[in-house]
PDB file of N, CA and C in Angstrom:
ATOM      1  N   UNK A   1     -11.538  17.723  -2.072  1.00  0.00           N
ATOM      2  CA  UNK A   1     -11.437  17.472  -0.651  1.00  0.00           C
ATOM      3  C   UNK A   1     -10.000  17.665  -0.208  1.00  0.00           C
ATOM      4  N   UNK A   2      -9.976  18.368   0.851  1.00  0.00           N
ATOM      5  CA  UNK A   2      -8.473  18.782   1.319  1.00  0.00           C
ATOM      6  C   UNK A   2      -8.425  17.759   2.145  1.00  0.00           C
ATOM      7  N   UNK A   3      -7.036  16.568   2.745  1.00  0.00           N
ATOM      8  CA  UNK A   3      -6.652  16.012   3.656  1.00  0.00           C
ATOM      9  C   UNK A   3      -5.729  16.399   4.793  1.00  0.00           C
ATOM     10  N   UNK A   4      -5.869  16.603   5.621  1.00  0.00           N
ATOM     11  CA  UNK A   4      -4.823  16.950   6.685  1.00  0.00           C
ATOM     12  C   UNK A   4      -4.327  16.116   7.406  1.00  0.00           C
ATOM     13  N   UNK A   5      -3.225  15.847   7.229  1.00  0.00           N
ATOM     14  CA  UNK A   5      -2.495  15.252   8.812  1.00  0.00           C
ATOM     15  C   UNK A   5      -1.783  15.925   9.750  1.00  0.00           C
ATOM     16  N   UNK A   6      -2.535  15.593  10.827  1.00  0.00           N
ATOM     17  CA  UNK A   6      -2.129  15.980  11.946  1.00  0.00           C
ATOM     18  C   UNK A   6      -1.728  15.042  12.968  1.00  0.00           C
ATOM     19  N   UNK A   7      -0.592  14.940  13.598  1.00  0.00           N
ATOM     20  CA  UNK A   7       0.136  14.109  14.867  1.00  0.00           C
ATOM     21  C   UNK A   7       0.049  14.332  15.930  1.00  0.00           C
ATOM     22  N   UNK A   8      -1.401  13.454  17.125  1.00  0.00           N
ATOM     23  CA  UNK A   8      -1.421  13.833  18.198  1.00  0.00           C
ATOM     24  C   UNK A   8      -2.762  14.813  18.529  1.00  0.00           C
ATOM     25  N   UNK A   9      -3.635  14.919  17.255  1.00  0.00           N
ATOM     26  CA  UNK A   9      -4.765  15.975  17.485  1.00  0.00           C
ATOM     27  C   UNK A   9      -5.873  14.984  18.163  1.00  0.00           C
ATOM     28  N   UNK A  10      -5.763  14.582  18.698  1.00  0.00           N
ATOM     29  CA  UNK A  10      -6.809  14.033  19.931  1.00  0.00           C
ATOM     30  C   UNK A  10      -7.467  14.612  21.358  1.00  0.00           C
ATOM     31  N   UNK A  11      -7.505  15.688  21.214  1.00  0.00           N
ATOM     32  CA  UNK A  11      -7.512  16.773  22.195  1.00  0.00           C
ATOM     33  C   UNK A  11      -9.098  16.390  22.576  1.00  0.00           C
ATOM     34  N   UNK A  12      -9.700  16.042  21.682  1.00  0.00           N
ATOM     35  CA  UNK A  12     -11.337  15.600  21.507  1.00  0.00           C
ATOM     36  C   UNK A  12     -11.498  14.320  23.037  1.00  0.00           C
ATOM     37  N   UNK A  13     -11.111  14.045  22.733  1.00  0.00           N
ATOM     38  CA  UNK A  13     -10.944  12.316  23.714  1.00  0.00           C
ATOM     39  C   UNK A  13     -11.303  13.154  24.866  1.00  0.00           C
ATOM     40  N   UNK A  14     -10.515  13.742  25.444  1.00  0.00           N
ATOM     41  CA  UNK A  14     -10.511  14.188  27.368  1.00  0.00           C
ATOM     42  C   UNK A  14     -11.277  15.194  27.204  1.00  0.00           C
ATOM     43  N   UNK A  15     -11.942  15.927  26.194  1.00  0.00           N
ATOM     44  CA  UNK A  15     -13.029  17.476  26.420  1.00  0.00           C
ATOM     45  C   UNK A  15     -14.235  16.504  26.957  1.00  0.00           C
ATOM     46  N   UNK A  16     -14.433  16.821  27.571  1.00  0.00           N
ATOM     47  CA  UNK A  16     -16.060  16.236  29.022  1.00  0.00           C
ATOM     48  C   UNK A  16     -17.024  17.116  28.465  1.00  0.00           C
ATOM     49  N   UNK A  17     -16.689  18.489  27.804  1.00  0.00           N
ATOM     50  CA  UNK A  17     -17.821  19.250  27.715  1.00  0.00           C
ATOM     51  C   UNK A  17     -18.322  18.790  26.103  1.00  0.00           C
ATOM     52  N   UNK A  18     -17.662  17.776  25.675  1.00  0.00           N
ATOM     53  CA  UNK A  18     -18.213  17.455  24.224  1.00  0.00           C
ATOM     54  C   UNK A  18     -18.965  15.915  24.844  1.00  0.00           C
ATOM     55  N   UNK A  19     -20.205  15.791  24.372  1.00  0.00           N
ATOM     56  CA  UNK A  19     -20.632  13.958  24.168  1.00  0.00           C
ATOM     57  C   UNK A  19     -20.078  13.114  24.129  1.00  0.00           C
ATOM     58  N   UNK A  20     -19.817  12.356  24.959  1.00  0.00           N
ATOM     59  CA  UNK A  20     -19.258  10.891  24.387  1.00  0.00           C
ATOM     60  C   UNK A  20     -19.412  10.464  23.595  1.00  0.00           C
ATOM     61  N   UNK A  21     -20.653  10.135  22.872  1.00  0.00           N
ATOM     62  CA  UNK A  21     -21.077   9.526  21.597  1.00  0.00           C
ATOM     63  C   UNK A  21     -20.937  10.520  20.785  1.00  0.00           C
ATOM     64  N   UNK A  22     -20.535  11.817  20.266  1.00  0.00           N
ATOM     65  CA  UNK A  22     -19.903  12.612  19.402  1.00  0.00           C
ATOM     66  C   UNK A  22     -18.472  12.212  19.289  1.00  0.00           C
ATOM     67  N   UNK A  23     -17.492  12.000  20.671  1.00  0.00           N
ATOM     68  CA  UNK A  23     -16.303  11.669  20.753  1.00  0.00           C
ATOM     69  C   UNK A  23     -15.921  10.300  20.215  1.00  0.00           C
ATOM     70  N   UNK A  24     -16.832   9.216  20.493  1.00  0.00           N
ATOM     71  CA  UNK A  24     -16.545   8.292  20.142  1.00  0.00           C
ATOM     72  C   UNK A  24     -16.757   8.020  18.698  1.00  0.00           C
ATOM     73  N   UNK A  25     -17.607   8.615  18.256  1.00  0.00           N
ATOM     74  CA  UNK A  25     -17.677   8.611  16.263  1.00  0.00           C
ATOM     75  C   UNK A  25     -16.802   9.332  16.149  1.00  0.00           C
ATOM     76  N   UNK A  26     -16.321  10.422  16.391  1.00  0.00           N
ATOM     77  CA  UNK A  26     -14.973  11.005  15.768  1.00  0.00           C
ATOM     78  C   UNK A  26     -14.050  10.203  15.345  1.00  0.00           C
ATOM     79  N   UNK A  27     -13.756   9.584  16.798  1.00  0.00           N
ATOM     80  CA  UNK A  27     -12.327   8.241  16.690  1.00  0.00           C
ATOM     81  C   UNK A  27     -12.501   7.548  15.818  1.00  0.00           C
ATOM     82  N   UNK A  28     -14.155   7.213  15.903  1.00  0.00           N
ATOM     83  CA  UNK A  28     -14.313   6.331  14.719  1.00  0.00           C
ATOM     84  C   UNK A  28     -14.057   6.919  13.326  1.00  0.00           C
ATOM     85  N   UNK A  29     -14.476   7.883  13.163  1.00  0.00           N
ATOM     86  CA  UNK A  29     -14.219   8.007  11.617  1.00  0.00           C
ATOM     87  C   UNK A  29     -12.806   8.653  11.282  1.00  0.00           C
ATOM     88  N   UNK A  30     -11.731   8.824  12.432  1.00  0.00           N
ATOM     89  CA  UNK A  30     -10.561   9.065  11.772  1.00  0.00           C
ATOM     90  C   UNK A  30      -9.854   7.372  12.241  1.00  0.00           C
ATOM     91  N   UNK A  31     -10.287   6.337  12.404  1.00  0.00           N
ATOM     92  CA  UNK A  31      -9.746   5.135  12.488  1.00  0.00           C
ATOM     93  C   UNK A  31     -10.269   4.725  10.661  1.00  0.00           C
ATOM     94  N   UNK A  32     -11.814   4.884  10.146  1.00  0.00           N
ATOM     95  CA  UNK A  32     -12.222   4.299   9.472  1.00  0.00           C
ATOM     96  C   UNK A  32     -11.848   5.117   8.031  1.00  0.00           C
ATOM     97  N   UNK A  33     -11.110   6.393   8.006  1.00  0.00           N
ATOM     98  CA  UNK A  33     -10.316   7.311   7.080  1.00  0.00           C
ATOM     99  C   UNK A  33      -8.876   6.550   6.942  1.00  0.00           C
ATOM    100  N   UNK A  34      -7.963   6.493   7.869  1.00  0.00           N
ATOM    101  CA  UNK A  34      -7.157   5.516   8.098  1.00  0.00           C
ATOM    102  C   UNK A  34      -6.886   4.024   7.617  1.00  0.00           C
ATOM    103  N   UNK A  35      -8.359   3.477   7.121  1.00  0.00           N
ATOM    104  CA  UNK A  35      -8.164   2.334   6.843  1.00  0.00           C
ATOM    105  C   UNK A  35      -8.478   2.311   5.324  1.00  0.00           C
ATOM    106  N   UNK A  36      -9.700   3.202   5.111  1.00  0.00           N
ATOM    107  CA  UNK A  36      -9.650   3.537   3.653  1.00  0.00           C
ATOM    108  C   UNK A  36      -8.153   3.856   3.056  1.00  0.00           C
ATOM    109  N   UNK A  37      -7.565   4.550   3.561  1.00  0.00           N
ATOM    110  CA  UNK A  37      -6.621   4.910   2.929  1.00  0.00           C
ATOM    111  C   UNK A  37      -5.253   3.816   2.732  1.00  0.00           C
ATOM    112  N   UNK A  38      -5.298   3.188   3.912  1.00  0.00           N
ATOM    113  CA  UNK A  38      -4.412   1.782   3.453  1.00  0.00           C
ATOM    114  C   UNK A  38      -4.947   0.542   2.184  1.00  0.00           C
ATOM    115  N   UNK A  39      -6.144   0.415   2.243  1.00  0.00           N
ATOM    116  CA  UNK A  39      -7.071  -0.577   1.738  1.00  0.00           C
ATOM    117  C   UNK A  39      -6.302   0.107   0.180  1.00  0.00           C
ATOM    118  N   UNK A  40      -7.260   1.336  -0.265  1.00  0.00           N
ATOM    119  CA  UNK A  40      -6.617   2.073  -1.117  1.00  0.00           C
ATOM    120  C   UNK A  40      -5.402   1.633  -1.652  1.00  0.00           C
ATOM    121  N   UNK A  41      -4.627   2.323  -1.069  1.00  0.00           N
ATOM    122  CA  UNK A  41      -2.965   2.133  -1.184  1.00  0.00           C
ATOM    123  C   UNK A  41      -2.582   0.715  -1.994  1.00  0.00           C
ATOM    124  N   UNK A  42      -3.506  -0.403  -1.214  1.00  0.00           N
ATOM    125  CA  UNK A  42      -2.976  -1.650  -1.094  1.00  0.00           C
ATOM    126  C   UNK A  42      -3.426  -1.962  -2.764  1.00  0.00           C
ATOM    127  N   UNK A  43      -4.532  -1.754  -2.938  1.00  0.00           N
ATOM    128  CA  UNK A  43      -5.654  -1.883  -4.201  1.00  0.00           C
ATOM    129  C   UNK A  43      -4.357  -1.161  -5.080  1.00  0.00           C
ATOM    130  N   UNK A  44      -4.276  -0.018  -5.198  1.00  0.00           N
ATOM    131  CA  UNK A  44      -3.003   0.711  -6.135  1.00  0.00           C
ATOM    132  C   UNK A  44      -2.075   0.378  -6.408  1.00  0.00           C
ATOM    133  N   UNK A  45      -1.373  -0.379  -5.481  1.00  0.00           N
ATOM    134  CA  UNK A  45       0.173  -1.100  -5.663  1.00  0.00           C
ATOM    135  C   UNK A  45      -0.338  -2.541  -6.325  1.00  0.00           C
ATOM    136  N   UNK A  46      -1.578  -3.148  -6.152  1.00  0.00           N
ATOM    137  CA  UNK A  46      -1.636  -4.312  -6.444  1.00  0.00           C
ATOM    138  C   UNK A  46      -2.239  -3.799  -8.237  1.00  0.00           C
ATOM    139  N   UNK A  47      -2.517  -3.084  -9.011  1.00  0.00           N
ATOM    140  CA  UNK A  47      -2.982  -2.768 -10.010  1.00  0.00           C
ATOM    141  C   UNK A  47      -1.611  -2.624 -10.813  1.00  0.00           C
ATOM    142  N   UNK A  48      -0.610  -1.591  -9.801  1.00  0.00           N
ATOM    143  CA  UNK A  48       1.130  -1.054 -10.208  1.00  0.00           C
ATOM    144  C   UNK A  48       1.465  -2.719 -11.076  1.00  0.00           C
ATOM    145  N   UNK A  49       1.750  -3.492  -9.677  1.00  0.00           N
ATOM    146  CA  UNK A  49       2.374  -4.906  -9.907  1.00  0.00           C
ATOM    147  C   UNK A  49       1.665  -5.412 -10.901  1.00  0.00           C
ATOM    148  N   UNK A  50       0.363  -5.724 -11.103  1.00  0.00           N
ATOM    149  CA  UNK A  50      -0.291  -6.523 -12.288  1.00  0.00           C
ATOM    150  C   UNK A  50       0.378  -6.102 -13.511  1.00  0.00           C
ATOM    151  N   UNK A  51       0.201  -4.636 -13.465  1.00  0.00           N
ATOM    152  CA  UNK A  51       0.512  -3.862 -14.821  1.00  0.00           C
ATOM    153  C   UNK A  51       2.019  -4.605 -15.069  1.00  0.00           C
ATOM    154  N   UNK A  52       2.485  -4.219 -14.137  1.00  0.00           N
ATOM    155  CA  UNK A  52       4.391  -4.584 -14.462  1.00  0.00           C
ATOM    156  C   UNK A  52       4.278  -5.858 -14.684  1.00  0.00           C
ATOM    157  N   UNK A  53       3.790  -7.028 -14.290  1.00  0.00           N
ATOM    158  CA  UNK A  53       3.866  -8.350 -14.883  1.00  0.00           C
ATOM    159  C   UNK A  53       3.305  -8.141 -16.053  1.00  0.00           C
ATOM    160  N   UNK A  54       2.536  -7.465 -16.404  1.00  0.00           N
ATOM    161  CA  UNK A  54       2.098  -7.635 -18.036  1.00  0.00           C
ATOM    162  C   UNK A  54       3.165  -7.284 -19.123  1.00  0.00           C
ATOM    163  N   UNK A  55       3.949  -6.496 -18.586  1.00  0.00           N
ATOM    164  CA  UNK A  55       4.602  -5.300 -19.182  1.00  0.00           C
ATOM    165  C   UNK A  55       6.023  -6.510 -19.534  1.00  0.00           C
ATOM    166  N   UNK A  56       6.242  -7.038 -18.073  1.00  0.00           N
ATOM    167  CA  UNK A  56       7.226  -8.187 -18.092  1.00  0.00           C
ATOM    168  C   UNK A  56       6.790  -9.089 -18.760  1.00  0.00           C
ATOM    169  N   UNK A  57       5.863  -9.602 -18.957  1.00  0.00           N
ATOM    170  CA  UNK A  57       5.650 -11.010 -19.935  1.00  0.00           C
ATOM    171  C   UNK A  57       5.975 -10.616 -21.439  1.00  0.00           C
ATOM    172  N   UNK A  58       5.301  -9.666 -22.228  1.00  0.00           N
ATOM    173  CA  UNK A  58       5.639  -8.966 -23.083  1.00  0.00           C
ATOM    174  C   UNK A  58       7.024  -8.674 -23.611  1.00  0.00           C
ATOM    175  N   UNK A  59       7.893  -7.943 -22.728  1.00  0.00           N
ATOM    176  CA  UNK A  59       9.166  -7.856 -22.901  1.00  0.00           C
ATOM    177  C   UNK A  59      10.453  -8.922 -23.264  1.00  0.00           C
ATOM    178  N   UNK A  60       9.768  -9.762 -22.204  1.00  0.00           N
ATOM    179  CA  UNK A  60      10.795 -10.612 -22.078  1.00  0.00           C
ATOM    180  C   UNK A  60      10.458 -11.748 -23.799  1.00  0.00           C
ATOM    181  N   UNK A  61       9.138 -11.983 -23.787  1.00  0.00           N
ATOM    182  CA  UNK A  61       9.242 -12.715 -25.192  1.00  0.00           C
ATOM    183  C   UNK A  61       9.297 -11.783 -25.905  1.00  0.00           C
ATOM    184  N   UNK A  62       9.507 -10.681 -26.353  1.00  0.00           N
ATOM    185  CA  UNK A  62      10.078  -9.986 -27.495  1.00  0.00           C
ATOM    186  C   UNK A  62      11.390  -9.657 -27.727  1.00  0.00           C
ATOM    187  N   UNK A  63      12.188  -9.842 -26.262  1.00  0.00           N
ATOM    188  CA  UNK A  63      13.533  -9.567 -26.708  1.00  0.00           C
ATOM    189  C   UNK A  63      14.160 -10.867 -26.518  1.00  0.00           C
ATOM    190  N   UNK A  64      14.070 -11.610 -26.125  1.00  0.00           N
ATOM    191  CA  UNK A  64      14.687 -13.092 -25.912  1.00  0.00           C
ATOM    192  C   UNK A  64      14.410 -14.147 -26.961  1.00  0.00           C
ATOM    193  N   UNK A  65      15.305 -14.955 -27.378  1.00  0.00           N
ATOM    194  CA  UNK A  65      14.502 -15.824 -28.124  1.00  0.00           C
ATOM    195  C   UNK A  65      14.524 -17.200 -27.300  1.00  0.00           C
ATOM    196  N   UNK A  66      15.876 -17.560 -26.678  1.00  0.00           N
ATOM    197  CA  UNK A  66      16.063 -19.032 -26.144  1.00  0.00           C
ATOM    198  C   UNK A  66      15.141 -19.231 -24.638  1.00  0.00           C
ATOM    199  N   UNK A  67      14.974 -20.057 -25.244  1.00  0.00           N
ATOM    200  CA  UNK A  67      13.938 -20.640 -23.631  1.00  0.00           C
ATOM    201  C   UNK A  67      14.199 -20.335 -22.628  1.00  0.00           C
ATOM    202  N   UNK A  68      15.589 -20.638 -22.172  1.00  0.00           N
ATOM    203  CA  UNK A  68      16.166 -20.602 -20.919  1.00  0.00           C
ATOM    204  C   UNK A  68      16.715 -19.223 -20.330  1.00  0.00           C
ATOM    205  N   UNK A  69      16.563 -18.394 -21.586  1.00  0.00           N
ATOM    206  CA  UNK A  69      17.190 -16.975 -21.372  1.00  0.00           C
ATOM    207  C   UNK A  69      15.731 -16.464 -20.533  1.00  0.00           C
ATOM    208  N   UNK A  70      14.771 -16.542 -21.789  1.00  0.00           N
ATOM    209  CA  UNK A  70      13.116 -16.690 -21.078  1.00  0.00           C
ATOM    210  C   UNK A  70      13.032 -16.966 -19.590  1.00  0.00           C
ATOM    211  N   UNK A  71      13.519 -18.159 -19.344  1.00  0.00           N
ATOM    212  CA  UNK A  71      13.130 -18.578 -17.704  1.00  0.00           C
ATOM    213  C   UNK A  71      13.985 -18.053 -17.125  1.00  0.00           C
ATOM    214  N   UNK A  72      14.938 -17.526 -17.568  1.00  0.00           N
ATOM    215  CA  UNK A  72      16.233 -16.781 -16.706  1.00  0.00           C
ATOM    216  C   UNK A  72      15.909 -15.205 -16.506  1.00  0.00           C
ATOM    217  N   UNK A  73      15.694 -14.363 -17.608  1.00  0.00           N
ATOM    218  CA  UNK A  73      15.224 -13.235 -17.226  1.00  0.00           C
ATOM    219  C   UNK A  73      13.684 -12.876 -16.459  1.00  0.00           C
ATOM    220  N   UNK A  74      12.724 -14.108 -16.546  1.00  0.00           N
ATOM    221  CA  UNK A  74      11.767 -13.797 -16.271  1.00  0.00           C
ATOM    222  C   UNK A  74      11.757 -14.545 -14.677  1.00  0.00           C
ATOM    223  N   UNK A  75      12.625 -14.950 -14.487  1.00  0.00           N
ATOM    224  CA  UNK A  75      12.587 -15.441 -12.962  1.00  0.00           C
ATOM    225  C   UNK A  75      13.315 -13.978 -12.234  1.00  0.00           C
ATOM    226  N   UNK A  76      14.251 -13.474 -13.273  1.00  0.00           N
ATOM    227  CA  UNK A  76      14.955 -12.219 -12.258  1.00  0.00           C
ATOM    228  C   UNK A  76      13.871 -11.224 -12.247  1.00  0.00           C
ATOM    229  N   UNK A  77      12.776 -10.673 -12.732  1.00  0.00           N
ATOM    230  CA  UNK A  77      12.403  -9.838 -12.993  1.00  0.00           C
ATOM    231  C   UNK A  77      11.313 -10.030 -12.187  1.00  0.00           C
ATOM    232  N   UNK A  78      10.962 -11.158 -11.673  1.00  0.00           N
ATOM    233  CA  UNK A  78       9.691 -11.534 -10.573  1.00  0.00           C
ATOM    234  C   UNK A  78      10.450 -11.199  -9.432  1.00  0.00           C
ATOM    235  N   UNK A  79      11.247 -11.745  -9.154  1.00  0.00           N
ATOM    236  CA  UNK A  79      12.530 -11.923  -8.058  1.00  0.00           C
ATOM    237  C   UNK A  79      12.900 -10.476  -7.743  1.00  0.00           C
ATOM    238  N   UNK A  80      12.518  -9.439  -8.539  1.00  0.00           N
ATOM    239  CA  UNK A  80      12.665  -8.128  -8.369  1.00  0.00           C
ATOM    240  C   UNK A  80      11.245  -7.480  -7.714  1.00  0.00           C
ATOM    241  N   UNK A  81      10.434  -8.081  -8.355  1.00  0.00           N
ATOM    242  CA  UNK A  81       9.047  -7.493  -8.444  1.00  0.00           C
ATOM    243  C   UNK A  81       8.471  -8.328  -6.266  1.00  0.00           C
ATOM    244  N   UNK A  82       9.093  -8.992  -6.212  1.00  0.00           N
ATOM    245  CA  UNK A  82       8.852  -9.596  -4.968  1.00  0.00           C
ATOM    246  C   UNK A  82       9.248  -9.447  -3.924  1.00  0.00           C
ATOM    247  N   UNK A  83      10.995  -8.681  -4.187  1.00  0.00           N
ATOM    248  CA  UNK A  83      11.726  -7.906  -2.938  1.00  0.00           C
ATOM    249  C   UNK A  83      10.941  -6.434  -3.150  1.00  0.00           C
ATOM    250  N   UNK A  84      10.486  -5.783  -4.015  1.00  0.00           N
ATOM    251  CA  UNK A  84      10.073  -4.365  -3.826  1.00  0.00           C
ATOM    252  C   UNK A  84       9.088  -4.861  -3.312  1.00  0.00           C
ATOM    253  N   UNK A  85       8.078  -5.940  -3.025  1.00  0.00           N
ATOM    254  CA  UNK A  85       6.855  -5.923  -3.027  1.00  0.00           C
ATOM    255  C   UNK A  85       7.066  -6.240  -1.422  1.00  0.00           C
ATOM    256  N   UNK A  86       8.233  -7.041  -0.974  1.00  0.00           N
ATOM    257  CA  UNK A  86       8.344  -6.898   0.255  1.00  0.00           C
ATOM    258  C   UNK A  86       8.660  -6.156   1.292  1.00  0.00           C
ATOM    259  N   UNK A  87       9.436  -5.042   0.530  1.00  0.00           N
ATOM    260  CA  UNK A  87      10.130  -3.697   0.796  1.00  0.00           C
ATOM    261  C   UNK A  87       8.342  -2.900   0.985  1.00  0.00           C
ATOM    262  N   UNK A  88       7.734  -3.081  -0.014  1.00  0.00           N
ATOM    263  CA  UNK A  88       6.517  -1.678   0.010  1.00  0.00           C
ATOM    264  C   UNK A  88       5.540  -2.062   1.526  1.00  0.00           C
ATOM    265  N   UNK A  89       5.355  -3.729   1.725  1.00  0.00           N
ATOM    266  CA  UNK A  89       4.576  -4.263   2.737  1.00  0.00           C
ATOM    267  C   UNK A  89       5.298  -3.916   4.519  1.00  0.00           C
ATOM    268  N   UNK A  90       7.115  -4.335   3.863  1.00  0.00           N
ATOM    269  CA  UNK A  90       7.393  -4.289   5.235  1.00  0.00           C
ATOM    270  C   UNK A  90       8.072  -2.723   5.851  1.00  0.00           C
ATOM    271  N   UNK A  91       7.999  -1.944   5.027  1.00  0.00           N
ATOM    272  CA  UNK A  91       8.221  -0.510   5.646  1.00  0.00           C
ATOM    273  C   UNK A  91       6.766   0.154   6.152  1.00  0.00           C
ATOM    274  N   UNK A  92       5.757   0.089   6.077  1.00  0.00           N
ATOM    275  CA  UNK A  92       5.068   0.524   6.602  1.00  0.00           C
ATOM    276  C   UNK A  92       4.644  -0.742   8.145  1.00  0.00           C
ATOM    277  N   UNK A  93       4.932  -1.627   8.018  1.00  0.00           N
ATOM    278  CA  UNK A  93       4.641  -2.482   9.438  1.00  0.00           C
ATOM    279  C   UNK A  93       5.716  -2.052  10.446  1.00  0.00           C
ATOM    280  N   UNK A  94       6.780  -1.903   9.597  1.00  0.00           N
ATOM    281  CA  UNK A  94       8.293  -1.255  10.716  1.00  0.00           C
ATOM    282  C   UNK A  94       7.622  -0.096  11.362  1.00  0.00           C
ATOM    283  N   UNK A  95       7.249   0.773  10.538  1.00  0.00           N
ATOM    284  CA  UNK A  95       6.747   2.308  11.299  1.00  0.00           C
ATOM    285  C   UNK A  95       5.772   1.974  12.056  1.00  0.00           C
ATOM    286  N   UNK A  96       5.089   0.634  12.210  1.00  0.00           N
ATOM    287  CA  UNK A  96       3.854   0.845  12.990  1.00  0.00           C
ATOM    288  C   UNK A  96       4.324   0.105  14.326  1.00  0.00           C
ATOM    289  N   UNK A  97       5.625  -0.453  14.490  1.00  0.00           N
ATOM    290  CA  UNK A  97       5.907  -1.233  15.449  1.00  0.00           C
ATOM    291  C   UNK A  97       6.670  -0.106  16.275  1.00  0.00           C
TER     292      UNK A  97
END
């Protein structure tokens, strides 16, 4: 399946000589393409992050031995995992504002 984006192809909306109810499922299904594709997105990054906490739990007890090094690297490494995670959520709300 090929995807295209296009900016502004709504030309459909004001044609009178097309159905309304043809026009209005259109909108609909490039609103309901649109949302698949965020939902998506969201599902993918949340699989990314799981993985990387696994990856982080792992790491950190294999290279650390002292407890506190433990709670010290593994607090930075969430603390990382939580600004990207706020970075990935809040750049796409910026573009939509």
């Amino acid at each position: 399946m090929w995807f295209r984006v296009s900016l502004g192809d709504f030309v459909f909306v004001n044609a009178t000589e097309v159905p309304y109810d043809a026009r209005l499922e259109h909108l609909k299904a490039i609103v309901t393409t649109w949302q698949m594709v965020a939902v998506y997105g969201a599902a993918g990054y949340l699989v990314f992050v799981m993985s990387w906490a696994g990856v982080l739990y792992v790491a950190v007890s294999l290279t650390v031995t002292s407890e506190a090094d433990k709670f010290t690297l593994g607090q930075g490494e969430l603390l990382q995992m939580l600004i990207i995670t706020i970075c990935v959520i809040a750049g796409p709300i910026s573009r939509g504002l």
